[in-house]
PDB file of N, CA and C in Angstrom:
ATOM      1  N   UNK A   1      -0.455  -0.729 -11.773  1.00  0.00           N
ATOM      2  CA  UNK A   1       0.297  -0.439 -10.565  1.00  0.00           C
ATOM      3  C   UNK A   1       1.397   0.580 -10.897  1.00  0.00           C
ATOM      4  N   UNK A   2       1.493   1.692 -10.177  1.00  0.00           N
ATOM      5  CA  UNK A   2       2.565   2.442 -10.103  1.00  0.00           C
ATOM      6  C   UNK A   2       3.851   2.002  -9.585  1.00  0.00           C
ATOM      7  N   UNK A   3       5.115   2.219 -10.101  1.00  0.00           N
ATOM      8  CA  UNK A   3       6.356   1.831  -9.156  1.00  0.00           C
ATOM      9  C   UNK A   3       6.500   1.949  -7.926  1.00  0.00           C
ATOM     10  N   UNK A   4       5.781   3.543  -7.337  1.00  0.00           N
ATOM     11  CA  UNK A   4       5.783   2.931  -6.003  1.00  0.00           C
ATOM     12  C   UNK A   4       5.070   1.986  -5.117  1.00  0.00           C
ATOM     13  N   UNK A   5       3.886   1.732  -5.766  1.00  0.00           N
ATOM     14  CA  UNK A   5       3.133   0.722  -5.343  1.00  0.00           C
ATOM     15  C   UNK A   5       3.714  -0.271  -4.034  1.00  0.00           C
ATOM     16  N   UNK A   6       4.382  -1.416  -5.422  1.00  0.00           N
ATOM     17  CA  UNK A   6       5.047  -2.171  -4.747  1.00  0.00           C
ATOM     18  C   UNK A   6       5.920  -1.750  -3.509  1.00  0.00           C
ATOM     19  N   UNK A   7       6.765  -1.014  -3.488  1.00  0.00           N
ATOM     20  CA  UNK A   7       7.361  -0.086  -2.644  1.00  0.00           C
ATOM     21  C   UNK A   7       6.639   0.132  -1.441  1.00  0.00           C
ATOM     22  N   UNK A   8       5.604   0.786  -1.409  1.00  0.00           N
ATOM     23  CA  UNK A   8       4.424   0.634   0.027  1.00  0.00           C
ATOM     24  C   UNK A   8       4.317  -0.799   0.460  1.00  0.00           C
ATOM     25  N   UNK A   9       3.761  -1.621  -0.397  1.00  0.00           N
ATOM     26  CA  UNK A   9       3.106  -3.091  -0.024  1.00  0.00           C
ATOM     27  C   UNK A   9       4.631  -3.342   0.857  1.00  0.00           C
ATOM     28  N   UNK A  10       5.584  -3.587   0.257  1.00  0.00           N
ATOM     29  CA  UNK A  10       6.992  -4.369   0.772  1.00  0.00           C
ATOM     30  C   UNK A  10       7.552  -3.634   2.229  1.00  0.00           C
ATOM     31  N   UNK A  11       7.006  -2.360   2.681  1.00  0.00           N
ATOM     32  CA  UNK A  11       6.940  -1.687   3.400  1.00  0.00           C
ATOM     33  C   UNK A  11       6.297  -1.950   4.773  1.00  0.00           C
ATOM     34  N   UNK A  12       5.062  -2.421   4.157  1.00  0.00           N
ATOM     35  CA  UNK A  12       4.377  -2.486   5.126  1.00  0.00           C
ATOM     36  C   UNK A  12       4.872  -3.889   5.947  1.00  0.00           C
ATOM     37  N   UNK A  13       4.811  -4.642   4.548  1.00  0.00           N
ATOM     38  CA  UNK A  13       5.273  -6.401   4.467  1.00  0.00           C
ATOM     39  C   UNK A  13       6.325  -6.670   5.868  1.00  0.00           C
ATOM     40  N   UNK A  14       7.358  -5.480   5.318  1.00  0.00           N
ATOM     41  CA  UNK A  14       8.688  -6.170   6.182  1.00  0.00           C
ATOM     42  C   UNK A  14       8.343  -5.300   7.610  1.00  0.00           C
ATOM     43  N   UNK A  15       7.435  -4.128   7.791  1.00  0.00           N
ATOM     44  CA  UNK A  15       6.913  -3.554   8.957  1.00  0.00           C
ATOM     45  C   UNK A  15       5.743  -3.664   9.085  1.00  0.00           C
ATOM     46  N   UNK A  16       5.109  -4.833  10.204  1.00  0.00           N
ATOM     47  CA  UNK A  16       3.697  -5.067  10.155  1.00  0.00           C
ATOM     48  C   UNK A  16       3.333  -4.310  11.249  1.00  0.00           C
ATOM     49  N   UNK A  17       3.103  -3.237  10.771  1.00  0.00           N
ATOM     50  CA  UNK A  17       2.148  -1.834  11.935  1.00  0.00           C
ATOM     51  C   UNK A  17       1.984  -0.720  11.148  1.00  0.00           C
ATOM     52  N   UNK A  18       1.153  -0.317  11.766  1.00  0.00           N
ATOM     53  CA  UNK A  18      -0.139   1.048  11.130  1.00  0.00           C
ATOM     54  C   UNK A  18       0.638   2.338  10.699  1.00  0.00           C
ATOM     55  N   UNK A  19       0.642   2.442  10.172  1.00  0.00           N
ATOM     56  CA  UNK A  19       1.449   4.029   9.349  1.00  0.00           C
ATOM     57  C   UNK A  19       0.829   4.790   8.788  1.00  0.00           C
ATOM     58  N   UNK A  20       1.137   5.754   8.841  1.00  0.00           N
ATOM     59  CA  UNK A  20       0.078   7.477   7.757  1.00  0.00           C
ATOM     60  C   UNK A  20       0.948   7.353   6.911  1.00  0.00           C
ATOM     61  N   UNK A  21       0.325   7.894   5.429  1.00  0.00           N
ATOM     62  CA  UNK A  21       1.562   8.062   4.066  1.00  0.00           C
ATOM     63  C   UNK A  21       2.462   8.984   4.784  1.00  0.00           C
ATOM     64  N   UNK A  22       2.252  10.075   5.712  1.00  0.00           N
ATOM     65  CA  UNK A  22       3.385  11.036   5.975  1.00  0.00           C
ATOM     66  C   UNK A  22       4.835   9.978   6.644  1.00  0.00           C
ATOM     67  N   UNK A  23       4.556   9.054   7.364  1.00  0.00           N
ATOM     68  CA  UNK A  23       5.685   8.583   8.135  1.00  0.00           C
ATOM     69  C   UNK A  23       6.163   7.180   6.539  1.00  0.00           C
ATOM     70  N   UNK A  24       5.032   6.938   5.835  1.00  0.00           N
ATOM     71  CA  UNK A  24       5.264   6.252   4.796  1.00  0.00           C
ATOM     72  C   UNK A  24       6.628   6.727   3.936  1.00  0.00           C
ATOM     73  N   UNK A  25       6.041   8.053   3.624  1.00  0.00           N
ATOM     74  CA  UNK A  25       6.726   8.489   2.567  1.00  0.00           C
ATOM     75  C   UNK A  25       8.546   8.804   3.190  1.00  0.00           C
ATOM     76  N   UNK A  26       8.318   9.469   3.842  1.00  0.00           N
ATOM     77  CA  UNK A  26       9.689   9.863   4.868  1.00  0.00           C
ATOM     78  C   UNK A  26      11.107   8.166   4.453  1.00  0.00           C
ATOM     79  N   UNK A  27       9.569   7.296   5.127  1.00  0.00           N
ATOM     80  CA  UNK A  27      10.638   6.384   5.050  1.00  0.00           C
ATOM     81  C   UNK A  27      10.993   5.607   3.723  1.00  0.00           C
ATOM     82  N   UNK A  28      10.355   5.820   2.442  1.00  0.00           N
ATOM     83  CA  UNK A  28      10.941   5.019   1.576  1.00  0.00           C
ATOM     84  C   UNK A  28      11.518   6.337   0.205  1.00  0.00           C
ATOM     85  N   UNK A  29      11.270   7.543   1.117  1.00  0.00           N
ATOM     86  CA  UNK A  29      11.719   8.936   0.095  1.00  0.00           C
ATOM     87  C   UNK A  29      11.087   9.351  -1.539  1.00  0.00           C
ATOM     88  N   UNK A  30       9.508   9.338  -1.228  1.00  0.00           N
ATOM     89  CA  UNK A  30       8.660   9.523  -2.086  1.00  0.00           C
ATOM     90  C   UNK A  30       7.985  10.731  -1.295  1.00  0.00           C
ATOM     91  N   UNK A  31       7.443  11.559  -2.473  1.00  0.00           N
ATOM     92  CA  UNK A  31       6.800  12.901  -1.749  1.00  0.00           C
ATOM     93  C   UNK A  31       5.389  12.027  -1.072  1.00  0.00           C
ATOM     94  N   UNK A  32       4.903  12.895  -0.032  1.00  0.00           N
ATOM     95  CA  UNK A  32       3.804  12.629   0.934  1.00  0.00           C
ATOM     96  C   UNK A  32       2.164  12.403   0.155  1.00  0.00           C
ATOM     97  N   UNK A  33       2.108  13.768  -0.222  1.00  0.00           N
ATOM     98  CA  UNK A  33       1.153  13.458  -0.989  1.00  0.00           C
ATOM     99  C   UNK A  33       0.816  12.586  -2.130  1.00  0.00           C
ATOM    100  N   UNK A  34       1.916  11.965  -2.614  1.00  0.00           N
ATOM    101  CA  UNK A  34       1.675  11.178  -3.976  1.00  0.00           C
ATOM    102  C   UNK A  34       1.086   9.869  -3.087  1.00  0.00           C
ATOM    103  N   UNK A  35       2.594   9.298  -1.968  1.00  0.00           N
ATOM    104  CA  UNK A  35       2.202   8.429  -1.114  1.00  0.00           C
ATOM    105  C   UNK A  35       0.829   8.377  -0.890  1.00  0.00           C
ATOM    106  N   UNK A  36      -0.128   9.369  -0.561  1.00  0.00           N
ATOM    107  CA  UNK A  36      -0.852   9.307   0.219  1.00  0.00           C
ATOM    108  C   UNK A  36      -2.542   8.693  -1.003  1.00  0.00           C
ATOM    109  N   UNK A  37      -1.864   9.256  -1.937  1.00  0.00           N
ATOM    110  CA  UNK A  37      -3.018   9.387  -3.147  1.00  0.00           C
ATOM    111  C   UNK A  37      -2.459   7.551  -3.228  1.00  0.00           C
ATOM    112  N   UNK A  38      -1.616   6.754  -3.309  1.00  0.00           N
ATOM    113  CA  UNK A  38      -1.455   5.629  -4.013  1.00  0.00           C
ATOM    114  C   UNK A  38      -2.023   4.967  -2.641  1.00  0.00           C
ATOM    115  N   UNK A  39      -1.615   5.041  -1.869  1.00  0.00           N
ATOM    116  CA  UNK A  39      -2.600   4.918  -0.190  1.00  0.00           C
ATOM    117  C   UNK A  39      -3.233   4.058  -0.790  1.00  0.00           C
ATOM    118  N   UNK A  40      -4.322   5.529  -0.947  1.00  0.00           N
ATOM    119  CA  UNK A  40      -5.946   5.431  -1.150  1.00  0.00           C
ATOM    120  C   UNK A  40      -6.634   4.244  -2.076  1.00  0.00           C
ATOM    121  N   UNK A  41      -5.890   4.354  -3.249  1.00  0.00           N
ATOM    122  CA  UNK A  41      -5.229   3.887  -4.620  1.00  0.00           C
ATOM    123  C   UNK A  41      -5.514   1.821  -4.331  1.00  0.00           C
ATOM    124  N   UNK A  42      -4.543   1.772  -3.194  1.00  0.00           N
ATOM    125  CA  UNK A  42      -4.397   0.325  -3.097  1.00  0.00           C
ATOM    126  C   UNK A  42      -5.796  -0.153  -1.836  1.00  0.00           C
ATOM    127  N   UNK A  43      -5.875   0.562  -0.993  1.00  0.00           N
ATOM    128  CA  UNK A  43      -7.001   0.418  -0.032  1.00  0.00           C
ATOM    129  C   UNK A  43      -8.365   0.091  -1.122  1.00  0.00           C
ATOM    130  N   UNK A  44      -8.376   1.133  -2.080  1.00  0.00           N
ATOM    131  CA  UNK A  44      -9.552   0.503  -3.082  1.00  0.00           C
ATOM    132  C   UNK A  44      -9.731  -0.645  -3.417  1.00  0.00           C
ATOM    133  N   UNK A  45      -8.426  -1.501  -3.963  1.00  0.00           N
ATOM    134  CA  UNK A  45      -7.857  -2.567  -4.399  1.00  0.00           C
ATOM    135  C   UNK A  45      -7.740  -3.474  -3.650  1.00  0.00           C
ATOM    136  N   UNK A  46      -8.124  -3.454  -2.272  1.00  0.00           N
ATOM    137  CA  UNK A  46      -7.692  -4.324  -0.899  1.00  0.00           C
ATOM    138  C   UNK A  46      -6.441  -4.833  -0.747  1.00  0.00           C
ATOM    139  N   UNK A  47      -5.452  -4.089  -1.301  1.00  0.00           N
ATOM    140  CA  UNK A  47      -4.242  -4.358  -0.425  1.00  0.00           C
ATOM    141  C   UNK A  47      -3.807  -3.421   0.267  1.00  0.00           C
ATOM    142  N   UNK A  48      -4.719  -2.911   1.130  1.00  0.00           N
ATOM    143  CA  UNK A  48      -3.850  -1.700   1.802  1.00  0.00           C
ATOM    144  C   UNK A  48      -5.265  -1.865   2.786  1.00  0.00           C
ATOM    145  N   UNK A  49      -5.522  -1.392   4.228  1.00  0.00           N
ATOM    146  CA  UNK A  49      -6.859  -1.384   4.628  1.00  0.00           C
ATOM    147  C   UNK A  49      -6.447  -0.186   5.862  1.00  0.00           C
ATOM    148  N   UNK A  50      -7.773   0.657   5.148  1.00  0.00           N
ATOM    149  CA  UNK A  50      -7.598   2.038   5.936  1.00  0.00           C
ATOM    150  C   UNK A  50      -8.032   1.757   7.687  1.00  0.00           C
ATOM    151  N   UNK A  51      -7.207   1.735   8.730  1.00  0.00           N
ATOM    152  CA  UNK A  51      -7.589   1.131   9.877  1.00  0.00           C
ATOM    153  C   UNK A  51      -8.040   2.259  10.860  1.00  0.00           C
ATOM    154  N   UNK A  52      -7.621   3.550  10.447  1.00  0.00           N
ATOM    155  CA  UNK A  52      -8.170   4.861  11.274  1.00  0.00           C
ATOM    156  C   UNK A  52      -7.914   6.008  10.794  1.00  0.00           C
ATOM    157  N   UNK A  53      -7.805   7.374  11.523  1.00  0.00           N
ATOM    158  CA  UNK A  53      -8.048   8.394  10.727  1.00  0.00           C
ATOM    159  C   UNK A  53      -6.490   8.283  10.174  1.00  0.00           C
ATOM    160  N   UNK A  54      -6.168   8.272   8.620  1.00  0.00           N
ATOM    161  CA  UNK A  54      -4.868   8.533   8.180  1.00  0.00           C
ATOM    162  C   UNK A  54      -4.374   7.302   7.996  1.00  0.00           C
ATOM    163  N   UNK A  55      -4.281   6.154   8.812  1.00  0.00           N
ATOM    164  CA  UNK A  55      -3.491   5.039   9.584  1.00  0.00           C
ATOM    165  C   UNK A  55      -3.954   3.888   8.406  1.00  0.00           C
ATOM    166  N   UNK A  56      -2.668   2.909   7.635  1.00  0.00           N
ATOM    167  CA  UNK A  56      -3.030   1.811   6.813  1.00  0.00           C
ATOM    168  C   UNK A  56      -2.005   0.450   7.346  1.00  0.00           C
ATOM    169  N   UNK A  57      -2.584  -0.751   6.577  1.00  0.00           N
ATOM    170  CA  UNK A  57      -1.410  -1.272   6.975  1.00  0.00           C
ATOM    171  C   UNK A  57      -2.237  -2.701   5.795  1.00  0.00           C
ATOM    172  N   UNK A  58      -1.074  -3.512   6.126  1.00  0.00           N
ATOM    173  CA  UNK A  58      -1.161  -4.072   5.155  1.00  0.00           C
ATOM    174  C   UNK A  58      -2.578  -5.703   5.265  1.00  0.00           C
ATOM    175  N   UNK A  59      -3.347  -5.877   4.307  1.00  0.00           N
ATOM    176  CA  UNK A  59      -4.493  -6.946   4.335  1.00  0.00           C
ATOM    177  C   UNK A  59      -3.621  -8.292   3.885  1.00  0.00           C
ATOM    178  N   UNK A  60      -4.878  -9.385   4.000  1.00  0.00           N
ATOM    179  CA  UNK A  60      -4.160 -10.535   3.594  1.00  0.00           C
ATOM    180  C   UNK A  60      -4.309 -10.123   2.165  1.00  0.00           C
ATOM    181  N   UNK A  61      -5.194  -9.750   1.350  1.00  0.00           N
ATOM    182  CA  UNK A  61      -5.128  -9.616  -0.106  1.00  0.00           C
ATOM    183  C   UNK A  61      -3.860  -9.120  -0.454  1.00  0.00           C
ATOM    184  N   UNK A  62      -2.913  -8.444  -0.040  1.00  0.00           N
ATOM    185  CA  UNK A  62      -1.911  -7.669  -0.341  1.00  0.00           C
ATOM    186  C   UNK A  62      -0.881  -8.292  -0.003  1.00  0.00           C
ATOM    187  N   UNK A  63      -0.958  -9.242   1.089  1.00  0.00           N
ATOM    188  CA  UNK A  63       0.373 -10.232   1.751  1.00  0.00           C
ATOM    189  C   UNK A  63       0.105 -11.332   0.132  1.00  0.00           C
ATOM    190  N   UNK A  64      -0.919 -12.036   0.024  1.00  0.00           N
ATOM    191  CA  UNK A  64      -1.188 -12.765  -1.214  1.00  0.00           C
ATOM    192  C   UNK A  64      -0.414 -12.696  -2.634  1.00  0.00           C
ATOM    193  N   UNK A  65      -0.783 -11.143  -2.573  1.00  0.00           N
ATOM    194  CA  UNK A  65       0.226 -10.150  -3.865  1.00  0.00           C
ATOM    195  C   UNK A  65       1.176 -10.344  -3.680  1.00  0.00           C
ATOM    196  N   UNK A  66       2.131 -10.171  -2.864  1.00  0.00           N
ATOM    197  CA  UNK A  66       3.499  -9.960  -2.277  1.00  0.00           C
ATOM    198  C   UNK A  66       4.151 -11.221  -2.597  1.00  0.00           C
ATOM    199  N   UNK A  67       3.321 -12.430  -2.138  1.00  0.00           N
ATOM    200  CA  UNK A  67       3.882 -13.749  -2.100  1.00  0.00           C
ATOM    201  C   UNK A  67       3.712 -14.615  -3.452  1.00  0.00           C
ATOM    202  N   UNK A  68       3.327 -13.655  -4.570  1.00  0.00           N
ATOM    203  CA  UNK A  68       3.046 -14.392  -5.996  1.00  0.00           C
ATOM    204  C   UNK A  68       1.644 -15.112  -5.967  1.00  0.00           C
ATOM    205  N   UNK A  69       0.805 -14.947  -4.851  1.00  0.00           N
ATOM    206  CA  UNK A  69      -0.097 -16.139  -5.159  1.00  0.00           C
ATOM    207  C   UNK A  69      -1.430 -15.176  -5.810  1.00  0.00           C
ATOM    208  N   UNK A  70      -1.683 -13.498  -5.895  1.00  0.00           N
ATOM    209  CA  UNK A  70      -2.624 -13.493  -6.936  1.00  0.00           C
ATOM    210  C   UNK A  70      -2.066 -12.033  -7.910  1.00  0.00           C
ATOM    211  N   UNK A  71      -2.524 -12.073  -9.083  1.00  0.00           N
ATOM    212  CA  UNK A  71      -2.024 -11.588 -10.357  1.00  0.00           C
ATOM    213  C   UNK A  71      -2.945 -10.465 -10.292  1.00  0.00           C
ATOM    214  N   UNK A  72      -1.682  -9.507 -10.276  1.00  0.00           N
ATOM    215  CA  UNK A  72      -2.365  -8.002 -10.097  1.00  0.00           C
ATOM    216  C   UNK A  72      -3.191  -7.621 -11.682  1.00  0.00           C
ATOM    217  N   UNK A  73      -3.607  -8.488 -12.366  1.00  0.00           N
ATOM    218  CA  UNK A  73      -4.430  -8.729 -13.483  1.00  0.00           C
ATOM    219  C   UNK A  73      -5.897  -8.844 -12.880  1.00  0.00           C
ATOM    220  N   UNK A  74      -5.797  -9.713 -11.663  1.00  0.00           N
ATOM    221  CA  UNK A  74      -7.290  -9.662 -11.290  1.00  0.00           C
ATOM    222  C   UNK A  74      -7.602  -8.770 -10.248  1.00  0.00           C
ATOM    223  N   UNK A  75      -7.030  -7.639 -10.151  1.00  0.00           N
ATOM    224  CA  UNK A  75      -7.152  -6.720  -9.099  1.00  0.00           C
ATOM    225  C   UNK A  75      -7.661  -5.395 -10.071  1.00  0.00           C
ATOM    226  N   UNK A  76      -8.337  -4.577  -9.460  1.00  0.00           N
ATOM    227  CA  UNK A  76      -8.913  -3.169  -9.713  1.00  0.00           C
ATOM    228  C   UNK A  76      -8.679  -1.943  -9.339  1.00  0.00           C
ATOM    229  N   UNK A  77      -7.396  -1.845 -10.289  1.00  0.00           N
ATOM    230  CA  UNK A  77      -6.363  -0.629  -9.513  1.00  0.00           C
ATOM    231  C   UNK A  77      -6.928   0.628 -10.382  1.00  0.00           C
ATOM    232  N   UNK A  78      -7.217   1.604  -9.806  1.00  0.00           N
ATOM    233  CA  UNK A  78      -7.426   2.740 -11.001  1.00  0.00           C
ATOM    234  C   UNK A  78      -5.892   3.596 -10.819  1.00  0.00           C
ATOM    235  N   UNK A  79      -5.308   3.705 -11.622  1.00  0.00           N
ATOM    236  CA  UNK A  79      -3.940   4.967 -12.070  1.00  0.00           C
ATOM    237  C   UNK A  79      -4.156   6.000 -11.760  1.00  0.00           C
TER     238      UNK A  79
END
């Protein structure tokens, strides 16, 4: 997991609605495109679920993460 990682997930966490990395990034002051690549990044991983063109928000796999109950050990993040 990248540092911002977490940063998106807790994002989404404390705002439960659909966002593009562009309005992502703005709001937690990470460039757009990186946002957008770690996006992709966690949607692989199912904590992130791509819901339309651009648009993510957060899965139960990722609320799970958030709340300690599964170990980003058993998740399949590629860097």
């Amino acid at each position: 997991m990248a540092p911002v990682d977490y940063e998106i997930l807790l994002f989404f966490d404390e705002h439960p609605i659909q966002v593009s990395p562009k309005v992502l990034a703005a709001n937690i002051d990470y460039d757009r495109q990186y946002v957008g690549k770690r996006c992709g990044t966690l949607a692989d991983a199912d904590l992130l679920e791509s819901v339309g063109t651009g648009l993510y928000q957060l899965t139960n796999t990722g609320t799970a993460y958030l709340e300690g109950e599964l170990d980003v050990s058993e998740l399949e993040i590629d860097e």
